[in-house]
C-alpha atoms as a PDB file:
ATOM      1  CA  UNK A   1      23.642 -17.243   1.337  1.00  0.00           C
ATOM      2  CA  UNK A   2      26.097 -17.670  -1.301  1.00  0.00           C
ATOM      3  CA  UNK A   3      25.524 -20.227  -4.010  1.00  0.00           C
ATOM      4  CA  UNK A   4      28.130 -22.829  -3.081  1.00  0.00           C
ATOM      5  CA  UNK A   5      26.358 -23.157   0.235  1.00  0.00           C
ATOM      6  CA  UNK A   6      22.513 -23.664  -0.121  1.00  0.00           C
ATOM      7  CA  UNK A   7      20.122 -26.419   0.936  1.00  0.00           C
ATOM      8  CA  UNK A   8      18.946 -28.018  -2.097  1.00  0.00           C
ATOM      9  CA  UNK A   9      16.743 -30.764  -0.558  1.00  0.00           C
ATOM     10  CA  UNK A  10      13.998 -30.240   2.187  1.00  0.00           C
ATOM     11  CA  UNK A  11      13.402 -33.820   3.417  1.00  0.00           C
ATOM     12  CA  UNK A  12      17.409 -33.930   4.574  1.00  0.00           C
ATOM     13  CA  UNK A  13      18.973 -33.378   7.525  1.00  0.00           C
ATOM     14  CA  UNK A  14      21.341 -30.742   7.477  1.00  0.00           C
ATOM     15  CA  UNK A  15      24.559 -30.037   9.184  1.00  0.00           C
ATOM     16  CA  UNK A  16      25.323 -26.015   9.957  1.00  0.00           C
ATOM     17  CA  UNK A  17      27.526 -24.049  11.869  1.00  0.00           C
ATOM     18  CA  UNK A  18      27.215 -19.926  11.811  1.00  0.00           C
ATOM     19  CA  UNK A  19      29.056 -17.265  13.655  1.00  0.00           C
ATOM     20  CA  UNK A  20      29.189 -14.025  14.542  1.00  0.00           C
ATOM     21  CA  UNK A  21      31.303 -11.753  12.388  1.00  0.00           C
ATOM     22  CA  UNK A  22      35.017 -12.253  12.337  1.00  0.00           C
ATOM     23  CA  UNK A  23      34.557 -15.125  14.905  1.00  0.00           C
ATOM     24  CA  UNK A  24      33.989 -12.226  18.162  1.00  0.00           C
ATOM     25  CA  UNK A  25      33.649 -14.247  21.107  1.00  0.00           C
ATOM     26  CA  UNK A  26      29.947 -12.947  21.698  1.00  0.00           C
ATOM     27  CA  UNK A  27      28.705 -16.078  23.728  1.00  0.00           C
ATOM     28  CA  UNK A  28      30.567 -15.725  26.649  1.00  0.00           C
ATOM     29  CA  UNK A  29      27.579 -14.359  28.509  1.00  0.00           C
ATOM     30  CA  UNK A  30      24.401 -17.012  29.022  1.00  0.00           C
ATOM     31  CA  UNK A  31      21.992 -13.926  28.470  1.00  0.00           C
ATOM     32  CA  UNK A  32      23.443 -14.052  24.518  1.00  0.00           C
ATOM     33  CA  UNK A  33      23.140 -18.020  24.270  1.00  0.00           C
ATOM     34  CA  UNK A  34      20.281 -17.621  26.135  1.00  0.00           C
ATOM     35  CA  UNK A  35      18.734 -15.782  22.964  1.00  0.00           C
ATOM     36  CA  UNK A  36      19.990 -18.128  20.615  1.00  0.00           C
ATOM     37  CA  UNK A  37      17.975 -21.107  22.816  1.00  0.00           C
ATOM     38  CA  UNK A  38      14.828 -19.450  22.581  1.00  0.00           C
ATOM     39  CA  UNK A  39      14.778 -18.611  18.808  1.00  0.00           C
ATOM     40  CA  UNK A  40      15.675 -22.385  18.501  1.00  0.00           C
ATOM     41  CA  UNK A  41      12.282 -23.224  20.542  1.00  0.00           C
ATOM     42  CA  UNK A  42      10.079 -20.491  18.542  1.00  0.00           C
ATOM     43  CA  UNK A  43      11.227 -22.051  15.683  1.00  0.00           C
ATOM     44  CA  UNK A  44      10.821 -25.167  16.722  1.00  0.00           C
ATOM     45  CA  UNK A  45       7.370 -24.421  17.505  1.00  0.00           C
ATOM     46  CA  UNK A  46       6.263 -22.375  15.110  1.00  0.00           C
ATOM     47  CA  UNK A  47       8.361 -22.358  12.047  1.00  0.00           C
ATOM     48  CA  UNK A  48       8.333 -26.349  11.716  1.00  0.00           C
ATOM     49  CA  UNK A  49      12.313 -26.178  12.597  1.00  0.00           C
ATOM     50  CA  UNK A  50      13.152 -30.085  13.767  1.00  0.00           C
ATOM     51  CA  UNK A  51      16.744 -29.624  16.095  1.00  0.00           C
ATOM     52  CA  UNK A  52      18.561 -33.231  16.401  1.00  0.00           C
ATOM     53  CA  UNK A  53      21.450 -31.551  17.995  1.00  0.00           C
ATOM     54  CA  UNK A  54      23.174 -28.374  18.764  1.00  0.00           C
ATOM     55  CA  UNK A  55      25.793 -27.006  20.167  1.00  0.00           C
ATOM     56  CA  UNK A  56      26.870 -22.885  21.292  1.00  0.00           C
ATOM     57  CA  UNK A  57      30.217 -22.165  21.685  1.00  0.00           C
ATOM     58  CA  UNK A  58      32.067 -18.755  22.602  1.00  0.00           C
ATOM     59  CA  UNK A  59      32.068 -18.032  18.670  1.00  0.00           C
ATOM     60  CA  UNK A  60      29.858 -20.227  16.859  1.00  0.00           C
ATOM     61  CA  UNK A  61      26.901 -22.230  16.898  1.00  0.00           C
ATOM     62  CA  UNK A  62      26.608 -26.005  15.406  1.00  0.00           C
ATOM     63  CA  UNK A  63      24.085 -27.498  14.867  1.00  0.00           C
ATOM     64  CA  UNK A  64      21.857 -30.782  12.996  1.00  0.00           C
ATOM     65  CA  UNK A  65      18.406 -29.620  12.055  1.00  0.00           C
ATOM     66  CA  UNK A  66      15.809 -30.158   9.124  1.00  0.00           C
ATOM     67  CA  UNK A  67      12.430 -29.199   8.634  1.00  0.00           C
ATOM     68  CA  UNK A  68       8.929 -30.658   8.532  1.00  0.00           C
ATOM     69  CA  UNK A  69       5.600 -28.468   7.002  1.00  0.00           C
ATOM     70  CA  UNK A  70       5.424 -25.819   4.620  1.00  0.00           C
ATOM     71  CA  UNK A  71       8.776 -23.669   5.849  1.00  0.00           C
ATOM     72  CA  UNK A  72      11.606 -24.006   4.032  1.00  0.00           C
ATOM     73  CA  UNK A  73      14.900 -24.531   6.141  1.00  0.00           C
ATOM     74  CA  UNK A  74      16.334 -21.762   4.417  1.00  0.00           C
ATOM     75  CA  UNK A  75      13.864 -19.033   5.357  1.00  0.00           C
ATOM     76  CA  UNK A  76      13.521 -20.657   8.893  1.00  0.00           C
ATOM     77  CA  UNK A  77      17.336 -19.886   9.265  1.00  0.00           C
ATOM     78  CA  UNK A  78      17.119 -16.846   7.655  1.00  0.00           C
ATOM     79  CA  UNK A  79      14.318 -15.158  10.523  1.00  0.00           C
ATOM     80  CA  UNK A  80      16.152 -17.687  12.886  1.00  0.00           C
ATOM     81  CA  UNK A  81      20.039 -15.340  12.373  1.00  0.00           C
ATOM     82  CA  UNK A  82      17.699 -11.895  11.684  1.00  0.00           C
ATOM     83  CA  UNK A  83      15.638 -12.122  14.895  1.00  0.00           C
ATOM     84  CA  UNK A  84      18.409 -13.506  17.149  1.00  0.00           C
ATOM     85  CA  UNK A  85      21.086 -10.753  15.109  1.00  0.00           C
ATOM     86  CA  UNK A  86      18.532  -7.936  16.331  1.00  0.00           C
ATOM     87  CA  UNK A  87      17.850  -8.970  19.572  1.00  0.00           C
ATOM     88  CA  UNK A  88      21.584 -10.071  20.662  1.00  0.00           C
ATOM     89  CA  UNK A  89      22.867  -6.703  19.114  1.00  0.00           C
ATOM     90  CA  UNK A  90      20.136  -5.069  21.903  1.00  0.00           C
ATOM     91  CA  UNK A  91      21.172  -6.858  24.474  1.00  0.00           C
ATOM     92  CA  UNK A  92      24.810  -6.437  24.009  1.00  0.00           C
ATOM     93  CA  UNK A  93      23.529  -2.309  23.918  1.00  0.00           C
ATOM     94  CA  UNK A  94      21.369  -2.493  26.967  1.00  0.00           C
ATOM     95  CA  UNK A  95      24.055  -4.139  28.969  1.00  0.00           C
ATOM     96  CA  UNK A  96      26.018  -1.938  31.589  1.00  0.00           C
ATOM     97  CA  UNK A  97      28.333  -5.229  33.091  1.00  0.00           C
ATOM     98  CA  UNK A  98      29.576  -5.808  28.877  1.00  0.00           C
ATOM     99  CA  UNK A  99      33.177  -4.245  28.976  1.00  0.00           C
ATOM    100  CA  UNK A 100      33.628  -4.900  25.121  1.00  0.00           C
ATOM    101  CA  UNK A 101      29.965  -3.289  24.000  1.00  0.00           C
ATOM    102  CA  UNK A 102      31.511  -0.303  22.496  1.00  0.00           C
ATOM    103  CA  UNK A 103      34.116  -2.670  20.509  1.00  0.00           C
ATOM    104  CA  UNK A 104      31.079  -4.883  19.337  1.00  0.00           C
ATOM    105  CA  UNK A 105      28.901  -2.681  18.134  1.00  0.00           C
ATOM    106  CA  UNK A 106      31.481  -0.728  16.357  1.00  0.00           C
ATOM    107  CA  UNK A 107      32.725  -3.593  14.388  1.00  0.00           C
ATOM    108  CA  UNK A 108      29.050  -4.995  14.121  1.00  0.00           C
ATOM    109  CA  UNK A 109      27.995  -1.688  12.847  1.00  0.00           C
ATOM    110  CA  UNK A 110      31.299  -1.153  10.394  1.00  0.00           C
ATOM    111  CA  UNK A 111      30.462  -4.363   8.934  1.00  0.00           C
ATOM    112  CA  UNK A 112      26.863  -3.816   8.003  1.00  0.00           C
ATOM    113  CA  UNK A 113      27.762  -0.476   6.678  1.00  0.00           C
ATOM    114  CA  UNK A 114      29.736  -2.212   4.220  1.00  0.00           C
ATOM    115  CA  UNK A 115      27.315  -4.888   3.181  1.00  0.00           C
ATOM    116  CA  UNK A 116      24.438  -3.721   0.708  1.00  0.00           C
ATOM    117  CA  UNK A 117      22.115  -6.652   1.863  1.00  0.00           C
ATOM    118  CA  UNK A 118      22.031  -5.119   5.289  1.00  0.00           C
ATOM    119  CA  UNK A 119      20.811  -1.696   6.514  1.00  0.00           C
ATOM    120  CA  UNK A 120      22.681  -0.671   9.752  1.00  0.00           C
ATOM    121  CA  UNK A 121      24.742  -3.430  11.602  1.00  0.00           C
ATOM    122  CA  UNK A 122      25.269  -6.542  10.214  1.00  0.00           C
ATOM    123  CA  UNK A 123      25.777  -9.869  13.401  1.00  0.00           C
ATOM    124  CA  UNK A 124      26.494 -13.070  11.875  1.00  0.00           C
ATOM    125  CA  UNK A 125      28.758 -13.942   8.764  1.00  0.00           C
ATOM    126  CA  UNK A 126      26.046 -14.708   6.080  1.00  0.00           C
ATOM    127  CA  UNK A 127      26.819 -18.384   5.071  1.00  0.00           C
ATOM    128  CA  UNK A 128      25.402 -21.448   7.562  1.00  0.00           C
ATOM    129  CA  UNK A 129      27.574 -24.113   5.435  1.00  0.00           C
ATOM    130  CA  UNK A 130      25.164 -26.615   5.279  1.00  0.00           C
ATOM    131  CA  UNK A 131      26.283 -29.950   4.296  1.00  0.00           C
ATOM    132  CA  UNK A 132      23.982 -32.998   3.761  1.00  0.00           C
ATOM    133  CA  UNK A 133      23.827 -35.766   6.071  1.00  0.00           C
ATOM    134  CA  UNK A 134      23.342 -38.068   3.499  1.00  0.00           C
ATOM    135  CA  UNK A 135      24.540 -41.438   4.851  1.00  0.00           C
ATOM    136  CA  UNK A 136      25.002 -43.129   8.938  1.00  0.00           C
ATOM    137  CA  UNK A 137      28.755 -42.550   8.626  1.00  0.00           C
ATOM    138  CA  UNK A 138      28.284 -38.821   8.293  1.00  0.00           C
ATOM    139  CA  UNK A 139      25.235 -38.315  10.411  1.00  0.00           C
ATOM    140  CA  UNK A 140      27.293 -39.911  13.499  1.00  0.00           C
ATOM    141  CA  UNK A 141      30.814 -38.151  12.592  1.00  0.00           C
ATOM    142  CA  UNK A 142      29.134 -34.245  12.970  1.00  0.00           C
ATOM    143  CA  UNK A 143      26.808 -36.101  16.418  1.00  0.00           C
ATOM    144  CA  UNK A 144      30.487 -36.740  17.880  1.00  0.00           C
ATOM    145  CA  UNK A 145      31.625 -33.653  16.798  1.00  0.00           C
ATOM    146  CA  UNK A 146      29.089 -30.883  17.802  1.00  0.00           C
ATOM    147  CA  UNK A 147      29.119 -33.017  21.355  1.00  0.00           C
ATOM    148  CA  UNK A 148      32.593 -33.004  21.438  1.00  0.00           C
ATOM    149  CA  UNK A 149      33.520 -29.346  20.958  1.00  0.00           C
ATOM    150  CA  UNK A 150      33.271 -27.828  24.408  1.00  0.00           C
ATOM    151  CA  UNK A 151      35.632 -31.446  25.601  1.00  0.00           C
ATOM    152  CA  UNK A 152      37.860 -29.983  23.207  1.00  0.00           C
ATOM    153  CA  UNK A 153      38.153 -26.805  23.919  1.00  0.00           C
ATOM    154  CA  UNK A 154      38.429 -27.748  27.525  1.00  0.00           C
ATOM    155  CA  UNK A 155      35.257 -26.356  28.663  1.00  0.00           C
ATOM    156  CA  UNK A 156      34.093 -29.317  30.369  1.00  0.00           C
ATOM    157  CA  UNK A 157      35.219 -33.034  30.216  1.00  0.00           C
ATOM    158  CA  UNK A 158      32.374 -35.121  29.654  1.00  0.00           C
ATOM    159  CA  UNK A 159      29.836 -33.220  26.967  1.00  0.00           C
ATOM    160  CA  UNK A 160      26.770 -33.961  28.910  1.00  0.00           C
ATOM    161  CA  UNK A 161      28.184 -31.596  31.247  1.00  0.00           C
ATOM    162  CA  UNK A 162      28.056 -28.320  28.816  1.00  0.00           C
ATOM    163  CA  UNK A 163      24.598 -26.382  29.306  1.00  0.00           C
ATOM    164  CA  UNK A 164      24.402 -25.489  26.013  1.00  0.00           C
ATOM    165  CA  UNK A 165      24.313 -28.101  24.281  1.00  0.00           C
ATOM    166  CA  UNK A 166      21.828 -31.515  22.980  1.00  0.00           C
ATOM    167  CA  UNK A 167      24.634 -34.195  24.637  1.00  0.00           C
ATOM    168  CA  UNK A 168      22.283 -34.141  27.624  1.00  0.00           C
ATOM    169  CA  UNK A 169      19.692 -35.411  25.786  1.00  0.00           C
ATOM    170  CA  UNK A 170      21.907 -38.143  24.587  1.00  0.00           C
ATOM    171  CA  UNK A 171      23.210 -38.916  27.682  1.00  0.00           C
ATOM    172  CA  UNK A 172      19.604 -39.485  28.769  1.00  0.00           C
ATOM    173  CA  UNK A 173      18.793 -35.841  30.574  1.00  0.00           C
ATOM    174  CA  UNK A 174      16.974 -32.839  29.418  1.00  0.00           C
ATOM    175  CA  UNK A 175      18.496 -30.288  27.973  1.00  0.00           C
ATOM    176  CA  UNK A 176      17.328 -26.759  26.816  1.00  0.00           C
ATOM    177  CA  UNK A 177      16.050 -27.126  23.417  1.00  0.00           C
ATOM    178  CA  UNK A 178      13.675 -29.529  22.111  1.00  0.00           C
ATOM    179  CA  UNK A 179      15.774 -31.979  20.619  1.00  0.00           C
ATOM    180  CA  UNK A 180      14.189 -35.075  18.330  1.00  0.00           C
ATOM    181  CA  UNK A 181      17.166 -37.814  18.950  1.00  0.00           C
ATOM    182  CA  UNK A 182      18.942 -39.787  16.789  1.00  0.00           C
ATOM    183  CA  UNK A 183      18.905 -43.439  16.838  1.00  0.00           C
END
């Protein structure tokens, strides 16, 4: 994680979006959002990962999350991007309906060639851009705007309506991942 983009302070609440290399539309299919959702649960479960909303579109993943034990944020993202990295890349290998796999993998695999910090294929770009949700103001603008990002991109029209995504919690309902909500 490069310098400029690091989480300094534990006990904050942290804005982050990540995507997969070169912003491939990987999450088309619910089997590769599907892994995302259930690395967010492990890690909310075992890693001390605390998820006040999130958000997985075609080429990216938002999210507001801190951290409560011993685990740093950092290192809970860190096994959070490798395990879902290896496991998506498998799945995206195993799959005989993906029309693209041989594209994927290629550039997936061209990419971590490249890149001394990985050894064969290298998944997501390697910054989260964290930013601090230091006051109310800020806290509410990135709510709206995780919940708002599959309205605007004319996925659905109300955000509760998006699967993948904590605006079902806010809108009262039960989503997918374990959200703690914001009052």
């Amino acid at each position: 994680m490069s310098r400029h983009y690091r989480i300094h302070d534990q006990e904050k609440r942290y804005f982050l979006s990540f995507s997969p290399l070169n912003w491939l539309d990987v999450f088309i299919r619910p089997e590769y959002k599907d892994i995302v959702v259930d690395s967010f649960q492990y890690c909310i479960r075992h890693k001390g990962l605390e998820v006040y909303a999130w958000c997985i579109m075609s080429s990216h993943v938002h999210a507001i999350v801190g951290t409560k034990g011993e685990n740093a944020l950092e290192g809970i993202l860190r096994d959070l991007k490798k395990y879902t990295a290896k496991t998506i890349l498998q799945a995206i290998a195993e799959n005989p309906q993906e029309s693209r796999k041989a594209w994927m993998l290629w550039m997936f695999e061209r990419a971590g060639r490249s890149n001394p910090n990985n050894q064969h294929f290298q998944f997501w770009q390697q910054h989260n851009h964290p930013i601090a949700l230091n006051t109310n103001f800020l806290l509410e603008q990135k709510l709206r705007y995780i919940h708002q990002n599959p309205v605007e991109a004319g996925i659905v029209r109300e955000p509760q309506e998006y699967l993948y995504s904590s605006a079902i919690d806010y809108a009262g309902g039960k989503g997918l991942v374990e959200v703690i909500l914001i009052e």
